[in-house]
PDB file of N, CA and C in Angstrom:
ATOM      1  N   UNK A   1      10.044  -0.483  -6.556  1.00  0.00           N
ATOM      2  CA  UNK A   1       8.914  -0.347  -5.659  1.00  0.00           C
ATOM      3  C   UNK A   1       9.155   0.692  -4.574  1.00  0.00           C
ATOM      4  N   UNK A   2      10.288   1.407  -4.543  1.00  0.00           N
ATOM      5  CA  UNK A   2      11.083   2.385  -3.519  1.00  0.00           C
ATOM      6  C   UNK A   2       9.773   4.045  -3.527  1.00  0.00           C
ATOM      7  N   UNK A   3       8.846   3.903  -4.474  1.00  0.00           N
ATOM      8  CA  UNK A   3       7.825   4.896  -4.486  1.00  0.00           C
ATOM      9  C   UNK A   3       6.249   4.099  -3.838  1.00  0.00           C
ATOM     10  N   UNK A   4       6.209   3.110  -3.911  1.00  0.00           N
ATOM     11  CA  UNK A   4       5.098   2.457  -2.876  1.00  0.00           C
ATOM     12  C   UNK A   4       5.561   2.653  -1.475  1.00  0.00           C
ATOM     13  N   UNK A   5       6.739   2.558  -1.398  1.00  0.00           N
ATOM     14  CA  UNK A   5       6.905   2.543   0.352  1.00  0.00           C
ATOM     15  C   UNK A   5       6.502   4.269   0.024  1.00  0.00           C
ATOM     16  N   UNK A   6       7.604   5.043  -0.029  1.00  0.00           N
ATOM     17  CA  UNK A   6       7.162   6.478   0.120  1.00  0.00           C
ATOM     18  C   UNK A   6       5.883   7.001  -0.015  1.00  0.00           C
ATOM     19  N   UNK A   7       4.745   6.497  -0.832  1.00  0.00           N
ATOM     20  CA  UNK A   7       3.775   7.049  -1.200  1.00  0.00           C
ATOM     21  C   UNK A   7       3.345   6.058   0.371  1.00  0.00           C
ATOM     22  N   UNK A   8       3.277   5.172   0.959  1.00  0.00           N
ATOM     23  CA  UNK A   8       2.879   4.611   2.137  1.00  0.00           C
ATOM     24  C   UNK A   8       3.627   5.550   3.538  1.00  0.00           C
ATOM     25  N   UNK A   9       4.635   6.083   3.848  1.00  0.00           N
ATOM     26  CA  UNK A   9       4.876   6.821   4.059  1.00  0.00           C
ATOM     27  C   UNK A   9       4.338   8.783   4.540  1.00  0.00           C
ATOM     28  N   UNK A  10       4.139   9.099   3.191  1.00  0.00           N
ATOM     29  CA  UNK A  10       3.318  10.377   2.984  1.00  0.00           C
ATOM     30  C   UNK A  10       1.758   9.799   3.299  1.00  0.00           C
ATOM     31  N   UNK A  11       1.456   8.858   3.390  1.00  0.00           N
ATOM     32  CA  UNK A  11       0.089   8.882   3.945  1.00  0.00           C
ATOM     33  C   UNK A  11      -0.059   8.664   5.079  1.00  0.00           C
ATOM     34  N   UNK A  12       1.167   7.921   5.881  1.00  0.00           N
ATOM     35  CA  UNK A  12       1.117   7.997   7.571  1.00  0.00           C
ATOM     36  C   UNK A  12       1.329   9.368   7.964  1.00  0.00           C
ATOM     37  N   UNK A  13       2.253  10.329   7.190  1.00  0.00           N
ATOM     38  CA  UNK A  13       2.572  11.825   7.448  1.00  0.00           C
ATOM     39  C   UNK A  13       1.646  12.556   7.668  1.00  0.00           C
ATOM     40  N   UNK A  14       0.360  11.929   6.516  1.00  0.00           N
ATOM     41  CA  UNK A  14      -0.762  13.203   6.472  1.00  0.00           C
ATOM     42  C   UNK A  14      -1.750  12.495   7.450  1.00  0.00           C
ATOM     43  N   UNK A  15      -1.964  11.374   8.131  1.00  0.00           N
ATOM     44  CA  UNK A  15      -2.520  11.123   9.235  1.00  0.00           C
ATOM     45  C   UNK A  15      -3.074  10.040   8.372  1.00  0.00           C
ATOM     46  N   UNK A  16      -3.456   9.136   7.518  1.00  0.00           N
ATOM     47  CA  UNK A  16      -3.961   8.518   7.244  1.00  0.00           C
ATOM     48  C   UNK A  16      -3.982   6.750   7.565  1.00  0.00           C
ATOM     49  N   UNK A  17      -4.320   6.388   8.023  1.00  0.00           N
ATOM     50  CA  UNK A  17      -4.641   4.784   8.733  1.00  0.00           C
ATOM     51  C   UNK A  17      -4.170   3.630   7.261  1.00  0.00           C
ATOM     52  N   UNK A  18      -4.132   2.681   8.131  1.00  0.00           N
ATOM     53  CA  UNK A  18      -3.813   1.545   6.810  1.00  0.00           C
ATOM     54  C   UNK A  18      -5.368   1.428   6.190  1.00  0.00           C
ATOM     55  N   UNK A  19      -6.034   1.366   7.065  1.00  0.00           N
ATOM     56  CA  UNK A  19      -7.771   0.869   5.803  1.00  0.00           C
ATOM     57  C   UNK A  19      -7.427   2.252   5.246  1.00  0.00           C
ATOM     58  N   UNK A  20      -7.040   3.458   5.276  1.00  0.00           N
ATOM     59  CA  UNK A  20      -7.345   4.745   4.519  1.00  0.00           C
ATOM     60  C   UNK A  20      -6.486   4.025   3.090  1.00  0.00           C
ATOM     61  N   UNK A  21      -4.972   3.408   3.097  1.00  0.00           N
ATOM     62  CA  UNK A  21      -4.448   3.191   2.228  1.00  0.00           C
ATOM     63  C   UNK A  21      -4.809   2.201   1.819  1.00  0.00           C
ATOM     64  N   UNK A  22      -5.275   1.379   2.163  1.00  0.00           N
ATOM     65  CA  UNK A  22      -6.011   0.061   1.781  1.00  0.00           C
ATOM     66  C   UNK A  22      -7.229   0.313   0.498  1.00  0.00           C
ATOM     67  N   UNK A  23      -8.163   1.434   1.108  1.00  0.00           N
ATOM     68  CA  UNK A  23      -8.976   1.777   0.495  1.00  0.00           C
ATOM     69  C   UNK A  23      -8.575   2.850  -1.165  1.00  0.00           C
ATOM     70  N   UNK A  24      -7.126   3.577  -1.057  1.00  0.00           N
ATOM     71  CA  UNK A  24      -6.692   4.217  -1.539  1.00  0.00           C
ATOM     72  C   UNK A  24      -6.080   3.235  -2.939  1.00  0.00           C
ATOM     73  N   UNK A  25      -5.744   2.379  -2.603  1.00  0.00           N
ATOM     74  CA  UNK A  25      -5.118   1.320  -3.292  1.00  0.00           C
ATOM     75  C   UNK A  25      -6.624   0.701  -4.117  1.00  0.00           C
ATOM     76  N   UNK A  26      -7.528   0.384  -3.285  1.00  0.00           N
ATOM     77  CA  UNK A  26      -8.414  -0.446  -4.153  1.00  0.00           C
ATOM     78  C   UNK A  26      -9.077   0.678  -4.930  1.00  0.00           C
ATOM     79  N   UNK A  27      -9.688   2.006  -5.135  1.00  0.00           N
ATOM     80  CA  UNK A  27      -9.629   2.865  -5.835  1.00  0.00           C
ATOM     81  C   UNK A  27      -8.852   2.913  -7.375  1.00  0.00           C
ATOM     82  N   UNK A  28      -7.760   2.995  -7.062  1.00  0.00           N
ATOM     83  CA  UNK A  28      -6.995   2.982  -7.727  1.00  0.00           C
ATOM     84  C   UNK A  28      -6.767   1.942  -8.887  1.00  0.00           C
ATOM     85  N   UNK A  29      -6.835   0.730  -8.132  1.00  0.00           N
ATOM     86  CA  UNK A  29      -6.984  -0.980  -8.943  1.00  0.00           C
ATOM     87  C   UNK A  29      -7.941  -0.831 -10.044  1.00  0.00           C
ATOM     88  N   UNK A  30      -8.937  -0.448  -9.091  1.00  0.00           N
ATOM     89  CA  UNK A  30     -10.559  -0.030  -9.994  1.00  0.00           C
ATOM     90  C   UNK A  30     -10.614   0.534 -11.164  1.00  0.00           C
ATOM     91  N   UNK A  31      -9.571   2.012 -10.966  1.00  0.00           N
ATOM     92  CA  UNK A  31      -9.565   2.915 -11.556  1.00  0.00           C
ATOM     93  C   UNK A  31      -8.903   1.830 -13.629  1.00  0.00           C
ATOM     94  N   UNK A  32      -7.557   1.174 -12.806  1.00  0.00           N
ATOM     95  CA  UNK A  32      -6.657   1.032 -13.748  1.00  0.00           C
ATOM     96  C   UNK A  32      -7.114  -0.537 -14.666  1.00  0.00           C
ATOM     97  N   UNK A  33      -7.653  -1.203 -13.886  1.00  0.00           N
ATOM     98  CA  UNK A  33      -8.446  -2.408 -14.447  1.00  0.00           C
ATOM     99  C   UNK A  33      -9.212  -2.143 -15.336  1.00  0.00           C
ATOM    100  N   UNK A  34     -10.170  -0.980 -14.971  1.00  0.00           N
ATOM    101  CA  UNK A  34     -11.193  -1.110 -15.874  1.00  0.00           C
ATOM    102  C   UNK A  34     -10.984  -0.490 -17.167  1.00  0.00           C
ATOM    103  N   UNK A  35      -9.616   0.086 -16.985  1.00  0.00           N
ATOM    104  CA  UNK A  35      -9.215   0.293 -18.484  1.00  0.00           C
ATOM    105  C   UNK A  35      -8.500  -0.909 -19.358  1.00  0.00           C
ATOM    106  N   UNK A  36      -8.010  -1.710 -18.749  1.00  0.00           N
ATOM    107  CA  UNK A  36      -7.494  -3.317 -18.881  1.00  0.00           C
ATOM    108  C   UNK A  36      -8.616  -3.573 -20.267  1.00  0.00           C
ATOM    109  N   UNK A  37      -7.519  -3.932 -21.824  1.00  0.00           N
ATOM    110  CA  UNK A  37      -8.666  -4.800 -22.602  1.00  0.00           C
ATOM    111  C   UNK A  37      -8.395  -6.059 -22.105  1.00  0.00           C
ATOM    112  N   UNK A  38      -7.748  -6.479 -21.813  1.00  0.00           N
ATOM    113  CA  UNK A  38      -7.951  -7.962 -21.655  1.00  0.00           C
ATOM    114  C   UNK A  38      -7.439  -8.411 -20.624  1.00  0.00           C
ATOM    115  N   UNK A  39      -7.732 -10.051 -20.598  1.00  0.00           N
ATOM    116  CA  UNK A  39      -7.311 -10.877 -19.254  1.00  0.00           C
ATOM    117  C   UNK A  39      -6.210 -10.663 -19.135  1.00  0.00           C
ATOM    118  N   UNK A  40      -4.761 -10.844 -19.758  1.00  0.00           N
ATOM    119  CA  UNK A  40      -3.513 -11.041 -19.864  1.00  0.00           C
ATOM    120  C   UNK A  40      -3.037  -9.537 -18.954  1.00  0.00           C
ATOM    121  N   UNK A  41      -3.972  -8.422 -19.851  1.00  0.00           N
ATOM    122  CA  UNK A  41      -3.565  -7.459 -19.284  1.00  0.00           C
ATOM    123  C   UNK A  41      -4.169  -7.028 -17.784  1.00  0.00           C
ATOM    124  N   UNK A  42      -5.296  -7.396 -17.193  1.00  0.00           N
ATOM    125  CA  UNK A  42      -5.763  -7.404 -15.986  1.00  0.00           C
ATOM    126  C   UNK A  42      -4.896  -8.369 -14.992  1.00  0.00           C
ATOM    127  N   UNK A  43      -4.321  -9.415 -15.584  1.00  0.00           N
ATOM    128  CA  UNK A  43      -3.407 -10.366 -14.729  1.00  0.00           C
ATOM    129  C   UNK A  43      -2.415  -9.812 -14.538  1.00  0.00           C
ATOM    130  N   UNK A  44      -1.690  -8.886 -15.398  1.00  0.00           N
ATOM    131  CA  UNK A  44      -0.312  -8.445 -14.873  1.00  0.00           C
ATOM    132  C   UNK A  44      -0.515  -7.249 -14.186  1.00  0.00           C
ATOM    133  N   UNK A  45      -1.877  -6.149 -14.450  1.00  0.00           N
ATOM    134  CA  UNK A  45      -1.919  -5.530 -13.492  1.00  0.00           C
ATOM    135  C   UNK A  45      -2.558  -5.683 -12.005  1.00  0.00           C
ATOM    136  N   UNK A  46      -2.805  -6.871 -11.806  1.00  0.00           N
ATOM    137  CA  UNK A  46      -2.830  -7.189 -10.482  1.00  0.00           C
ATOM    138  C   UNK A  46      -1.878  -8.000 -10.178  1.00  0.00           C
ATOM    139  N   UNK A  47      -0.897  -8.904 -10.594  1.00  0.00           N
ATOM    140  CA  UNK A  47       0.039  -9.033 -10.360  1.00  0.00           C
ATOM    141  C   UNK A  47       0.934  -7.756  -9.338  1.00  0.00           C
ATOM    142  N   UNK A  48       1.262  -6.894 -10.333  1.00  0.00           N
ATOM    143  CA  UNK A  48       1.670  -5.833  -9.967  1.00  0.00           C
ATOM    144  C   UNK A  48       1.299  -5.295  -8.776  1.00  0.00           C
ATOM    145  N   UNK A  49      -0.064  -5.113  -8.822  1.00  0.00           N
ATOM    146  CA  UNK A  49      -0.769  -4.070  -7.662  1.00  0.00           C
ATOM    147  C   UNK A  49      -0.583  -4.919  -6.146  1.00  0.00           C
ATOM    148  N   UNK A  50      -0.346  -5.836  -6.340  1.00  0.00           N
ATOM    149  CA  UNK A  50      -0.301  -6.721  -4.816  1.00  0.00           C
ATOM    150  C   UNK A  50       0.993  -6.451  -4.601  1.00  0.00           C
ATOM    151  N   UNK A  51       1.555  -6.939  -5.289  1.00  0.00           N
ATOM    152  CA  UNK A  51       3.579  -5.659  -4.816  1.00  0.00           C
ATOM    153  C   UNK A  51       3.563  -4.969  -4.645  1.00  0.00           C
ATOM    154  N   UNK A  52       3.178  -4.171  -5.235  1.00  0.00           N
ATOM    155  CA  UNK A  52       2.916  -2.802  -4.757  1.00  0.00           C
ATOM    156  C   UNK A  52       1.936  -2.661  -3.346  1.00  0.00           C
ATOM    157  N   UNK A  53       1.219  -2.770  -3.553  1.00  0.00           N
ATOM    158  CA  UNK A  53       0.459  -2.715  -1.907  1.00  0.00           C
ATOM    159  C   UNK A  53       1.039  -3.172  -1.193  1.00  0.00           C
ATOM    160  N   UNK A  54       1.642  -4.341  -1.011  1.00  0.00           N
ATOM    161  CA  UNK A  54       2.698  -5.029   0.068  1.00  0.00           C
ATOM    162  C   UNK A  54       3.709  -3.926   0.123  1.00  0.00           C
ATOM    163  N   UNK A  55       4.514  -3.365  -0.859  1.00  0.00           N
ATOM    164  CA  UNK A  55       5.461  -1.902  -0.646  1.00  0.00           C
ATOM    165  C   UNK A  55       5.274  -1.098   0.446  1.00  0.00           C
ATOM    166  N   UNK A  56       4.130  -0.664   0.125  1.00  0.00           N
ATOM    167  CA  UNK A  56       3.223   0.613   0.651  1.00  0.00           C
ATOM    168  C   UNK A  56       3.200   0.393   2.324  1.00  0.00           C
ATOM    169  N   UNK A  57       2.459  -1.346   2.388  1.00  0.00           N
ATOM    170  CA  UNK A  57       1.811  -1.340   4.011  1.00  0.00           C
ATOM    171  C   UNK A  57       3.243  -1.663   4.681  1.00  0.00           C
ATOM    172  N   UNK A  58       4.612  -1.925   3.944  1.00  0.00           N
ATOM    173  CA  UNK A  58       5.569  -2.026   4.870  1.00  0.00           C
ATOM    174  C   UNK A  58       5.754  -0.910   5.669  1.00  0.00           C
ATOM    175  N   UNK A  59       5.580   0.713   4.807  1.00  0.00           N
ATOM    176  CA  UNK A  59       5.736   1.682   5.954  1.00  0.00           C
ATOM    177  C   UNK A  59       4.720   1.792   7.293  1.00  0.00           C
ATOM    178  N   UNK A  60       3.953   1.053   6.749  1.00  0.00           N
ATOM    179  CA  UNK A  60       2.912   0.882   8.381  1.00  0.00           C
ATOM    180  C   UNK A  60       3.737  -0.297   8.836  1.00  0.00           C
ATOM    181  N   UNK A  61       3.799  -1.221   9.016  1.00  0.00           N
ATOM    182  CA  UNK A  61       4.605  -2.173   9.249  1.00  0.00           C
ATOM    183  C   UNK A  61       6.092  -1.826  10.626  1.00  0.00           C
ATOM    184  N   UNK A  62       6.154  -0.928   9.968  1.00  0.00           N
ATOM    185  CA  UNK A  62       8.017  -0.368  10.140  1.00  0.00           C
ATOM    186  C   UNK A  62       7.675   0.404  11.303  1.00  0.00           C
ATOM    187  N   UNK A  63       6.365   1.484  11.223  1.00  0.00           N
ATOM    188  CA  UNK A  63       6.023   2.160  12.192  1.00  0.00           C
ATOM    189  C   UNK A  63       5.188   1.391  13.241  1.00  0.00           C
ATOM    190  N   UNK A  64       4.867   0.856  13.092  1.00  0.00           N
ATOM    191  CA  UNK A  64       3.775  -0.785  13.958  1.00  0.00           C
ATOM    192  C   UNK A  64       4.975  -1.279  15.131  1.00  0.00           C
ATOM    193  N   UNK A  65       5.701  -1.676  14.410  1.00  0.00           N
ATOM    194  CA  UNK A  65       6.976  -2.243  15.286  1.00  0.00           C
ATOM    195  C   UNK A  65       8.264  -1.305  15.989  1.00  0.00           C
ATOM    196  N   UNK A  66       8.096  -0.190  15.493  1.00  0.00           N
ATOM    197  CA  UNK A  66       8.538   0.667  16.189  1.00  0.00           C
ATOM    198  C   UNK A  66       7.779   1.283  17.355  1.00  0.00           C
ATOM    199  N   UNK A  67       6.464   1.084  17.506  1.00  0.00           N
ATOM    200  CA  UNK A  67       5.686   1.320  18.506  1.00  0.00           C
ATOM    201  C   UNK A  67       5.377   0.409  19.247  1.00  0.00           C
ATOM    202  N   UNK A  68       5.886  -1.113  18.787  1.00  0.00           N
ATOM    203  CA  UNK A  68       5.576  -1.972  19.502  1.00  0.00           C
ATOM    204  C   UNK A  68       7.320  -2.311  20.786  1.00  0.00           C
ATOM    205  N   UNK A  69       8.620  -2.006  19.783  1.00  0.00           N
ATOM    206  CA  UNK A  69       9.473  -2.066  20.590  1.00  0.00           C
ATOM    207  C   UNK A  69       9.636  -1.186  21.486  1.00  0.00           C
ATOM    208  N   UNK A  70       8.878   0.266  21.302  1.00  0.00           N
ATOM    209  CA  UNK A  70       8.935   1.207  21.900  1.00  0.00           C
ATOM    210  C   UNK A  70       8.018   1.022  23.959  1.00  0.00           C
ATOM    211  N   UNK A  71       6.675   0.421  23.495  1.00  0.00           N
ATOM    212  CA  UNK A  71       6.106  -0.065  24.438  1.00  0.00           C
ATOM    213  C   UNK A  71       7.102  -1.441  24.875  1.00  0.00           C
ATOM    214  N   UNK A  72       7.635  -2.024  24.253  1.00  0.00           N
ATOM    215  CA  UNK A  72       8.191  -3.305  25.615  1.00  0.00           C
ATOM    216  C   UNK A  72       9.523  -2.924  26.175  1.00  0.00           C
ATOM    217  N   UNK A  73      10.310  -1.745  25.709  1.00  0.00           N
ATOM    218  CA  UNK A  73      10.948  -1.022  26.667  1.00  0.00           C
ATOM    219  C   UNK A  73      10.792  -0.625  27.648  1.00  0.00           C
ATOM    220  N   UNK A  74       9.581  -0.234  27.749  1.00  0.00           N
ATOM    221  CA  UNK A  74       8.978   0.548  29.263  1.00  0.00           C
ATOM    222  C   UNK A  74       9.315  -0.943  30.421  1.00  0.00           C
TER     223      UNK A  74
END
């Protein structure tokens, strides 16, 4: 999952917000589901995709709390 964080990452780089990746992610789901023939196979790819999204929003996460320890220093 070491490419969900990075790809979460390169989207804080290029200025992009968590709903931007949020929204980027459900796109994507959309995209890959609807090629899904079946249940079995729609279950493991959302299985998947929620790990993966959890990956991703840790780099917001990481930067969240670095701005948050940053403010209770002051």
């Amino acid at each position: 999952m070491g490419a969900a964080y990075e790809l979460g990452r390169a989207a804080i780089t290029e200025g992009k917000g968590i709903l931007d990746f949020a929204a980027m992610h459900q796109a994507a789901l959309v995209a890959i589901v609807s090629e899904s023939c079946t249940i079995g196979d729609a279950t493991r790819v959302l299985c998947g995709a929620g790990e993966f999204l959890a990956e991703g929003l840790s780099a917001y996460e990481i930067t969240h709390r670095g701005f948050r320890e940053a403010i209770a220093s002051l």
